[in-house]
Protein backbone atom coordinates (compact mmCIF):
# COMPACT_ATOMS: atom_id res chain seq x y z
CA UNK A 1 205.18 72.59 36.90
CA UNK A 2 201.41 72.49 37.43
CA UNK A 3 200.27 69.30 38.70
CA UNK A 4 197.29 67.91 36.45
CA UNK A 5 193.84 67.20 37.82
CA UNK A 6 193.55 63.66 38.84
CA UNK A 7 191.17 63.01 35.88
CA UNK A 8 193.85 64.00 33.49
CA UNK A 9 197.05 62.19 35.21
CA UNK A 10 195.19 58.93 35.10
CA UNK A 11 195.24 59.99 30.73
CA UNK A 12 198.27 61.04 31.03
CA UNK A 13 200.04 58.16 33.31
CA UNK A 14 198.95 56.09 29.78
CA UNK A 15 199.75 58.60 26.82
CA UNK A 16 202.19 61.01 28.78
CA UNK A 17 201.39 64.67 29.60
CA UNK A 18 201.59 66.65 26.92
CA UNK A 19 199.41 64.19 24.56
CA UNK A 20 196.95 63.86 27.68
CA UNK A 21 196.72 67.95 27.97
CA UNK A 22 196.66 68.38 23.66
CA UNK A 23 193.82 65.77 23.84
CA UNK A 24 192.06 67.61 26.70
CA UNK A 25 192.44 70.89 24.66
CA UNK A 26 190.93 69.32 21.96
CA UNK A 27 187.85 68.14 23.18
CA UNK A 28 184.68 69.21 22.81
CA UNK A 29 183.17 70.94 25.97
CA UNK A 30 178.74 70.32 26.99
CA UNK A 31 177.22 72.69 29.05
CA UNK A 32 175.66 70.60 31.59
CA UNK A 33 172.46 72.37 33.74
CA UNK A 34 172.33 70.95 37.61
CA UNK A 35 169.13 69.74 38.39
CA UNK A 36 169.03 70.99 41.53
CA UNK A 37 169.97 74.42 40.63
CA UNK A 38 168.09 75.23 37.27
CA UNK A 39 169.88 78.54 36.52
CA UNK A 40 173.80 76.74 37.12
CA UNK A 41 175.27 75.93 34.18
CA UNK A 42 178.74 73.78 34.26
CA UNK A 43 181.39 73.04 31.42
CA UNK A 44 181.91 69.65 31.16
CA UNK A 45 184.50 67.72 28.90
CA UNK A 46 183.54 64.20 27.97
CA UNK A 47 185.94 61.59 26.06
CA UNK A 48 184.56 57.69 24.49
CA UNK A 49 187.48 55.59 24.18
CA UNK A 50 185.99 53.22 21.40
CA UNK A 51 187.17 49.48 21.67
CA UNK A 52 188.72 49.12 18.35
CA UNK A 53 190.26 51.69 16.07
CA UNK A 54 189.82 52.79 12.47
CA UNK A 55 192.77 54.80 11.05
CA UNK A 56 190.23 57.82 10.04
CA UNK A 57 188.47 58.02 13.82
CA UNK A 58 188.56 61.83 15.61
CA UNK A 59 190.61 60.26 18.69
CA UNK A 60 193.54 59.27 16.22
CA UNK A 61 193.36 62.89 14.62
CA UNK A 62 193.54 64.32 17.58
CA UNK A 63 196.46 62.23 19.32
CA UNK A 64 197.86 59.56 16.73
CA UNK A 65 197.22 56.12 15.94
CA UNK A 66 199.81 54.80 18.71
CA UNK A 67 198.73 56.69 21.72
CA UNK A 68 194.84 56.22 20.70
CA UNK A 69 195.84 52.11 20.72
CA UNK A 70 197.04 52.75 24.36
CA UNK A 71 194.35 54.48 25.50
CA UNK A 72 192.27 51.99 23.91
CA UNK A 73 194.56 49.32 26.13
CA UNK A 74 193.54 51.49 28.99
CA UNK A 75 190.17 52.83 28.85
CA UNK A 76 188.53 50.91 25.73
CA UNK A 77 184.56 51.14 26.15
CA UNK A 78 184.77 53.75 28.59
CA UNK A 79 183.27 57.17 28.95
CA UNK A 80 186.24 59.40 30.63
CA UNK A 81 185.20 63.23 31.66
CA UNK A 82 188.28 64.76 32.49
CA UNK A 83 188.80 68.06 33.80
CA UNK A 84 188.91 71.09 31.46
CA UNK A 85 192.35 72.05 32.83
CA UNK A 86 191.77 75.55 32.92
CA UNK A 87 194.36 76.57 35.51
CA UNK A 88 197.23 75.52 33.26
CA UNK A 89 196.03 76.87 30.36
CA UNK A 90 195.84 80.43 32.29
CA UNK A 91 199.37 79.42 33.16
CA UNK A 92 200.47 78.77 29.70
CA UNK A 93 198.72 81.98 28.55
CA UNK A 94 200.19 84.10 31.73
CA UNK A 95 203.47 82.70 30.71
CA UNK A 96 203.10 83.53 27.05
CA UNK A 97 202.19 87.10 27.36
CA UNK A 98 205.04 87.77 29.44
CA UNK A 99 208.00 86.00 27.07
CA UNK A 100 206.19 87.71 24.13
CA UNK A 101 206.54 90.94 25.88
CA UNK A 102 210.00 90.25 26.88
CA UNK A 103 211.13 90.08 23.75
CA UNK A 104 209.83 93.27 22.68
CA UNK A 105 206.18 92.80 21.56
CA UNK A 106 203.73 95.23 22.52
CA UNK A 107 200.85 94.54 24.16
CA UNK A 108 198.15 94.83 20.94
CA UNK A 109 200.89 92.46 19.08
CA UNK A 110 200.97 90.14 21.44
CA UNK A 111 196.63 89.81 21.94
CA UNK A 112 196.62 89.46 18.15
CA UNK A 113 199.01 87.13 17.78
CA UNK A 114 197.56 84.45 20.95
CA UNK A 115 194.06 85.56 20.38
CA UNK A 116 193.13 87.19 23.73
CA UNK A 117 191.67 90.66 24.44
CA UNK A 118 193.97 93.59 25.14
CA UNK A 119 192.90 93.77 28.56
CA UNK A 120 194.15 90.54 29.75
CA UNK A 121 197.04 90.75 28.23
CA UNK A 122 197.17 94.53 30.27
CA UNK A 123 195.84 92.97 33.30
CA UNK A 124 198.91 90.40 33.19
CA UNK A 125 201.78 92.61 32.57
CA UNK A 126 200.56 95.18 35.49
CA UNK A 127 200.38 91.77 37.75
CA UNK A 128 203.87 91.18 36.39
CA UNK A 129 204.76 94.75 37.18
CA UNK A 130 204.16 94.65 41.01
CA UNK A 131 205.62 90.93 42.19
């Protein structure tokens, strides 16, 4: 198992792993320009945890009503910016391609079907190919 950027286990130590790493998925991600270096552009994910909760508000949509309230418990009136967890979802996707093409997909199938370009899913099963 992958361990989960600090930013995330603190989520995640509250609402559990997978509803921390669905609601990191789910948010929306700013391009943020350093001031120091004008032409360096970072990613950056950024989460309000309101104080009080309204049935129709994006955070339940995105993780339900009870593990919004405990976030809420948690972090309510707080701006969290946790990590965009990109090395597990490589993992997740690395993973993928190779069950799919375990069980007898081929390669253009399987880059439909998880919405990734042929190559990758090439450049993974040659990677596979010589471990």
């Amino acid at each position: 198992m992958v361990l989960l950027p600090q930013s995330v286990q603190e989520i995640a130590d509250v609402i559990g792993r997978t509803a921390a790493l669905e609601l990191v998925g789910q948010l929306p991600t700013y391009e943020v320009r350093d001031k120091r270096y004008p032409n360096s552009i970072t990613n950056r994910k950024v989460l309000f945890v309101p104080t009080s909760l309204k049935p129709d508000d994006r955070i339940v949509k995105m993780i339900g009503y009870i593990n919004a309230t405990k976030l809420i418990r948690a972090f309510g009136g707080s701006f969290l910016f946790p990590a965009p967890c990109a090395e597990i979802y490589r993992v997740f996707i690395n993973r993928t391609i190779k069950r799919l093409h375990s069980e007898g997909m081929k390669a253009a199938e399987i880059a439909e079907s998880i919405d990734i370009s042929l190559r990758r899913v090439y450049r993974v099963l040659e990677a596979d190919k010589r471990t």
